[in-house]
PDB file of N, CA and C in Angstrom:
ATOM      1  N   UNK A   1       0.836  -1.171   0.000  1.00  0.00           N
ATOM      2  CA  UNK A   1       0.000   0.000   0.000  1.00  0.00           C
ATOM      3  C   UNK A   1       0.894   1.251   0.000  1.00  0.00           C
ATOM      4  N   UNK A   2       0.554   2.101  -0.902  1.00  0.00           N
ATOM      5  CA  UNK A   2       1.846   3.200  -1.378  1.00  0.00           C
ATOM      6  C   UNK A   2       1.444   4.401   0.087  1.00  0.00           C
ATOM      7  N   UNK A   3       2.442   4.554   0.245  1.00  0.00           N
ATOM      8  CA  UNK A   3       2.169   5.925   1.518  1.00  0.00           C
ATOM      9  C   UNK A   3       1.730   7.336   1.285  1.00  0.00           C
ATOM     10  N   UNK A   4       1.008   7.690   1.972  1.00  0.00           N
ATOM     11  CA  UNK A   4       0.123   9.077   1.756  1.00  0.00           C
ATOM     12  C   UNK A   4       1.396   9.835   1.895  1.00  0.00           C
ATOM     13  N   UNK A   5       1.542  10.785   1.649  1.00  0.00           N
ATOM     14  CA  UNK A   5       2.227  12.119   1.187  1.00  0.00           C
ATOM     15  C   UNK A   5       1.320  13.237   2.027  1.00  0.00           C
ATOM     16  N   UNK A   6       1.712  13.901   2.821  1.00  0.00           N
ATOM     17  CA  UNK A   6       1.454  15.127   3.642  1.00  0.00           C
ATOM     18  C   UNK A   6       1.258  16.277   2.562  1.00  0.00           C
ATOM     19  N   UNK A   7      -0.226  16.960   2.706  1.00  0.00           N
ATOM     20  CA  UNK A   7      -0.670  17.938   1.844  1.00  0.00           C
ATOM     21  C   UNK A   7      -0.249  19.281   2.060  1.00  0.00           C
ATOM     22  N   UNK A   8       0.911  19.758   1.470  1.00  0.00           N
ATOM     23  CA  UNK A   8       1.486  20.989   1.838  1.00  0.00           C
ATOM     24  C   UNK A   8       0.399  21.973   1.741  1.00  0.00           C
ATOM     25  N   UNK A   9       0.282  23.149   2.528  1.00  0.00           N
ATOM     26  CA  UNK A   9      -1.095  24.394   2.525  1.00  0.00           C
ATOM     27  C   UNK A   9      -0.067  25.590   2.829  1.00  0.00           C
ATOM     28  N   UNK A  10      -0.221  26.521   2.540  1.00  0.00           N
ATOM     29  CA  UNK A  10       0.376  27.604   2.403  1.00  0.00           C
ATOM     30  C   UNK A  10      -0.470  28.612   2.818  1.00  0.00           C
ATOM     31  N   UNK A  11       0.310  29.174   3.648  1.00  0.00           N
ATOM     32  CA  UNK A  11      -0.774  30.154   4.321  1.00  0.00           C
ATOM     33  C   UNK A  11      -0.289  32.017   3.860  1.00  0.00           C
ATOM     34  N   UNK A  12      -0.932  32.639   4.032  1.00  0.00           N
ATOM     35  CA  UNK A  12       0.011  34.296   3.441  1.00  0.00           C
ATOM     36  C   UNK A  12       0.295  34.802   4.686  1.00  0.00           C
ATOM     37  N   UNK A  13       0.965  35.404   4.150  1.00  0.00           N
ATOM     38  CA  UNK A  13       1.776  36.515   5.648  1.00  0.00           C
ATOM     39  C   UNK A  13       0.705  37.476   6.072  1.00  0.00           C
ATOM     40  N   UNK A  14       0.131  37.728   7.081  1.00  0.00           N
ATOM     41  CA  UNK A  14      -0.651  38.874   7.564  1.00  0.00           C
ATOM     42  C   UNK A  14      -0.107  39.913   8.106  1.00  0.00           C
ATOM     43  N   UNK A  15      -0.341  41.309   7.994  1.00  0.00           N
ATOM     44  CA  UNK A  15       0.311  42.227   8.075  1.00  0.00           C
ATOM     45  C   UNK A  15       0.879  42.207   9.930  1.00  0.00           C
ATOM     46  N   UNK A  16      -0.120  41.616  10.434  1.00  0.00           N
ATOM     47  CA  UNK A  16       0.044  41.277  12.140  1.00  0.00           C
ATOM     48  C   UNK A  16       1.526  40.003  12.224  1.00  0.00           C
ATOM     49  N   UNK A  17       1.296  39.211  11.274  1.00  0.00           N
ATOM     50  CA  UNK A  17       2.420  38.171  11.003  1.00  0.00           C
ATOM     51  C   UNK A  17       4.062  38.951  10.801  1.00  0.00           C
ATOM     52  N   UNK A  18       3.702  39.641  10.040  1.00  0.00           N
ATOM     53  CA  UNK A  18       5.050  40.599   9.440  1.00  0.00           C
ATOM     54  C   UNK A  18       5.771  41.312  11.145  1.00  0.00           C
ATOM     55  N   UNK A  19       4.553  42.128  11.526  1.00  0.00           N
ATOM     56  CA  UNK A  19       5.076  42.567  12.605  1.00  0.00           C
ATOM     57  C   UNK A  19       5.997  42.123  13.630  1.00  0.00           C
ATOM     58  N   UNK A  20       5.249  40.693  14.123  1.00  0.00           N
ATOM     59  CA  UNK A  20       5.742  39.976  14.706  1.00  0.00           C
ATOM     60  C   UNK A  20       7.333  38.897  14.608  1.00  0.00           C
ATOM     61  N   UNK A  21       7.425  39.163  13.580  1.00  0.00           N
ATOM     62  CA  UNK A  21       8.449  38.396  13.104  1.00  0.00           C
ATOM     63  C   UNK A  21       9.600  39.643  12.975  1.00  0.00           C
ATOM     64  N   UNK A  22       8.846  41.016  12.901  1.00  0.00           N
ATOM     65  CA  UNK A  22       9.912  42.082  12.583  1.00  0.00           C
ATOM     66  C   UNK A  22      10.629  42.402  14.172  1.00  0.00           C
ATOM     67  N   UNK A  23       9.532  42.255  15.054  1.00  0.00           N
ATOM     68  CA  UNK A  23       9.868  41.830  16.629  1.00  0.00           C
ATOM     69  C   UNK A  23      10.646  41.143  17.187  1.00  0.00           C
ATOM     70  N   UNK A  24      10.577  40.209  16.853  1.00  0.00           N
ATOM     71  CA  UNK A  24      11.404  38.737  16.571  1.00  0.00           C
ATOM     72  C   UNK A  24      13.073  38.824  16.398  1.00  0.00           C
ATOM     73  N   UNK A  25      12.608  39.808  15.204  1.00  0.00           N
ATOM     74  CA  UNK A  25      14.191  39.703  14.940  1.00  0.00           C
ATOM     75  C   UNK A  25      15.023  40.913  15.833  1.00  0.00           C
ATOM     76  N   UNK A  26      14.122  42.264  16.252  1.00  0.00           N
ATOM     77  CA  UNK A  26      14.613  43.088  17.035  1.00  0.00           C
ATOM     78  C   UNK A  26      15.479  42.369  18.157  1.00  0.00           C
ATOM     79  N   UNK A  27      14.591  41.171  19.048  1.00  0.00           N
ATOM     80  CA  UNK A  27      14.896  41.017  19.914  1.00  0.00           C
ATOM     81  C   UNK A  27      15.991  39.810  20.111  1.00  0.00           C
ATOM     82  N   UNK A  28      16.355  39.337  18.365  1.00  0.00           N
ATOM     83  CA  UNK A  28      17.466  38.059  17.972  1.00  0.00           C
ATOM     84  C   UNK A  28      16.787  37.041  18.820  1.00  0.00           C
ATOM     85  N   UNK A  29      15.897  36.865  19.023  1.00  0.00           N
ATOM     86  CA  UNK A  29      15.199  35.612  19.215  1.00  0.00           C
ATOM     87  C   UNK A  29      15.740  33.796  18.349  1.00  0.00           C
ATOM     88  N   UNK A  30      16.197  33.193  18.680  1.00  0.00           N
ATOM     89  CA  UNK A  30      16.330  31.728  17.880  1.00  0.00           C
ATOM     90  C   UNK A  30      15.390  31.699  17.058  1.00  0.00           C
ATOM     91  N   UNK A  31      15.837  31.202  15.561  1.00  0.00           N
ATOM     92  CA  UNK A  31      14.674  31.077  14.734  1.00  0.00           C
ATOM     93  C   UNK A  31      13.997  29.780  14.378  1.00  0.00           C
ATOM     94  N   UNK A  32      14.266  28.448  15.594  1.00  0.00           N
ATOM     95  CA  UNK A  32      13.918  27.896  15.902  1.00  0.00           C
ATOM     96  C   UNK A  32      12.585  27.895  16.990  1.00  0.00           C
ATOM     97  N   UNK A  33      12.767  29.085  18.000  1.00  0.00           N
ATOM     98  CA  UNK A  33      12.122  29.478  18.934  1.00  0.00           C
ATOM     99  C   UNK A  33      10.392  29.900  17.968  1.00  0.00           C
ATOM    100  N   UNK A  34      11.216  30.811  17.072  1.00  0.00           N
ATOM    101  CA  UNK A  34       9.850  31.379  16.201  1.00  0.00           C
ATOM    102  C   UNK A  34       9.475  30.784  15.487  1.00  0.00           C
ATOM    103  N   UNK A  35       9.945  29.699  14.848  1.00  0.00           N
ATOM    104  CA  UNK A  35       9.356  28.101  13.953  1.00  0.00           C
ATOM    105  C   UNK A  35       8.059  28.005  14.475  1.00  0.00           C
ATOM    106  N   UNK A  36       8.466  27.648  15.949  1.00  0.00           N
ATOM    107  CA  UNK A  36       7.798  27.256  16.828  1.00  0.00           C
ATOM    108  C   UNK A  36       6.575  28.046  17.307  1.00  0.00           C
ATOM    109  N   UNK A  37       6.727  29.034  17.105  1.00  0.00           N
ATOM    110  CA  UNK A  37       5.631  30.112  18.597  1.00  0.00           C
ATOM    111  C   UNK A  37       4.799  30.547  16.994  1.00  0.00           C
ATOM    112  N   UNK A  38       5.168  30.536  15.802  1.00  0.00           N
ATOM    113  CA  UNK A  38       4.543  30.993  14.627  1.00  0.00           C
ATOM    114  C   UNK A  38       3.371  30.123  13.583  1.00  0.00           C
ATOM    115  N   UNK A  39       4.302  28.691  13.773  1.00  0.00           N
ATOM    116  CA  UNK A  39       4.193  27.585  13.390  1.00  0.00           C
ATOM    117  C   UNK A  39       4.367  27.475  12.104  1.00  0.00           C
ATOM    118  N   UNK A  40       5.227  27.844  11.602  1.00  0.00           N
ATOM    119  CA  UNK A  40       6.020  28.171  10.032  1.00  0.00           C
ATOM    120  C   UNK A  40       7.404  27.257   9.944  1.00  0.00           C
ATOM    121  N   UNK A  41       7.472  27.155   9.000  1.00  0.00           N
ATOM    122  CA  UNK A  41       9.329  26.624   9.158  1.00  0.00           C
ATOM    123  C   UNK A  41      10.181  27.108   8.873  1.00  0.00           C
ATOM    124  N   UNK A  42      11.770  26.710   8.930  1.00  0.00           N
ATOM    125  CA  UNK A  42      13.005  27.884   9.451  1.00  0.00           C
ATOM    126  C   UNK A  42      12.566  28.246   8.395  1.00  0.00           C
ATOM    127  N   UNK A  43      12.660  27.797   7.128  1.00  0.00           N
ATOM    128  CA  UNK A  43      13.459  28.198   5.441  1.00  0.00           C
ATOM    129  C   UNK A  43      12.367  29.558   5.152  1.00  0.00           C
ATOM    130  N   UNK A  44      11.186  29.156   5.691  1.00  0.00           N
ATOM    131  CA  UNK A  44       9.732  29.942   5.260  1.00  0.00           C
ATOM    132  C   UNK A  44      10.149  31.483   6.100  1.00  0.00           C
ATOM    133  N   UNK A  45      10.539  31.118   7.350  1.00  0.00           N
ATOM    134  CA  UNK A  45      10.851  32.292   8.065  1.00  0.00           C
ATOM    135  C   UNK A  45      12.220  33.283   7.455  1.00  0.00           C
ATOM    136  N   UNK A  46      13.010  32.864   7.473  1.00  0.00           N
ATOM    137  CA  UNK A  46      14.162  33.224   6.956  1.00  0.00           C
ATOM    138  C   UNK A  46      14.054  33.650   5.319  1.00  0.00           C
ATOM    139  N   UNK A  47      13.320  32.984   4.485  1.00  0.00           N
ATOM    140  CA  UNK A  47      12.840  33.576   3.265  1.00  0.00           C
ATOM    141  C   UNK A  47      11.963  34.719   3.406  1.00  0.00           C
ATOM    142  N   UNK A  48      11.172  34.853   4.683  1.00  0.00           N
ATOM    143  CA  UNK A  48      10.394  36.040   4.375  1.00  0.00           C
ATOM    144  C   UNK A  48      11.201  36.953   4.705  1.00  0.00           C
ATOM    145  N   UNK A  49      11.982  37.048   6.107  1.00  0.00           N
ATOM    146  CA  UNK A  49      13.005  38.188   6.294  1.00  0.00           C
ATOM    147  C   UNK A  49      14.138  38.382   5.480  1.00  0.00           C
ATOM    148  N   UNK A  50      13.928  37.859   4.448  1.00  0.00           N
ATOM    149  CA  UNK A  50      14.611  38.294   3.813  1.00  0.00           C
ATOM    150  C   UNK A  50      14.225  38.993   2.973  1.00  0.00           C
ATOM    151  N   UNK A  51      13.002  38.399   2.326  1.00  0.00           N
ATOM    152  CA  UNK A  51      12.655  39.552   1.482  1.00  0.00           C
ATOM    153  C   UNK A  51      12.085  40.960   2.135  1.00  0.00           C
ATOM    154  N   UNK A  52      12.181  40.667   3.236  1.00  0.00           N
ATOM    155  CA  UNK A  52      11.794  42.278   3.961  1.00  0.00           C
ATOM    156  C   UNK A  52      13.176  42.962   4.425  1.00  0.00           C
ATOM    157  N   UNK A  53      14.259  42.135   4.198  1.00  0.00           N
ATOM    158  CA  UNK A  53      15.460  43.098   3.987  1.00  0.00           C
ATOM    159  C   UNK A  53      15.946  43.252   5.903  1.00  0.00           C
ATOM    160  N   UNK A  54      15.571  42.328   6.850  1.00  0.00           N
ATOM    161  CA  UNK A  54      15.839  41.807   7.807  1.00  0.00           C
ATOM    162  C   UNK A  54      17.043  40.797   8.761  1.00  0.00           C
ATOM    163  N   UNK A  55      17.245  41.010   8.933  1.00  0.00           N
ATOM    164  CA  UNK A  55      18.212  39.736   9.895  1.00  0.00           C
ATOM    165  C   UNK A  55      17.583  38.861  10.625  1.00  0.00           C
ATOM    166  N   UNK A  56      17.763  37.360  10.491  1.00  0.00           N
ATOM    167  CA  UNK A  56      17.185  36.588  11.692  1.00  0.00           C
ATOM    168  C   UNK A  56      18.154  35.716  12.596  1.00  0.00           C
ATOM    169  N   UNK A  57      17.827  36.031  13.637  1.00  0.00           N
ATOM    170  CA  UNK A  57      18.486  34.892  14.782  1.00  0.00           C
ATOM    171  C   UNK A  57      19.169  35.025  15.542  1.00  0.00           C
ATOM    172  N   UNK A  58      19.852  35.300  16.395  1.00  0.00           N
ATOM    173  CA  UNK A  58      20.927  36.052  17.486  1.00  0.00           C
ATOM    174  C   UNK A  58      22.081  35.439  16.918  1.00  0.00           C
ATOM    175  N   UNK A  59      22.471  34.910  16.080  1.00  0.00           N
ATOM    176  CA  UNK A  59      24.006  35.055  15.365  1.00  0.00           C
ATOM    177  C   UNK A  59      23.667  35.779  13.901  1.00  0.00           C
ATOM    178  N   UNK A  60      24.425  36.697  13.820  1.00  0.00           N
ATOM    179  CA  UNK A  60      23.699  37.428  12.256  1.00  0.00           C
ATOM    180  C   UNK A  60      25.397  37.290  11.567  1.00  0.00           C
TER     181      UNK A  60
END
């Protein structure tokens, strides 16, 4: 029996989302920590601050 495959869903950034993550990085928070408390993953996080021209993670 062939194995189900997990249905990737994509959610958009909300302008409240942006904030928070712009917070995030003020405070060099682990971007493991915010994986977590966001429920996004690193690459997703780190791709968005980036395109917002950001730093993430308390080692920059």
């Amino acid at each position: 029996m062939p194995k189900k495959t997990k249905k990737i869903t994509r959610r958009e950034w909300t302008a409240a989302d942006v904030k928070e993550l712009r917070a995030h990085s003020k405070a060099k928070t682990p971007v493991t920590k915010i994986s977590k408390q966001t429920k996004r993953s690193v690459p997703s996080l780190r791709m968005k601050a980036s395109s917002l021209g950001i730093g993430l993670g308390h080692q920059r």
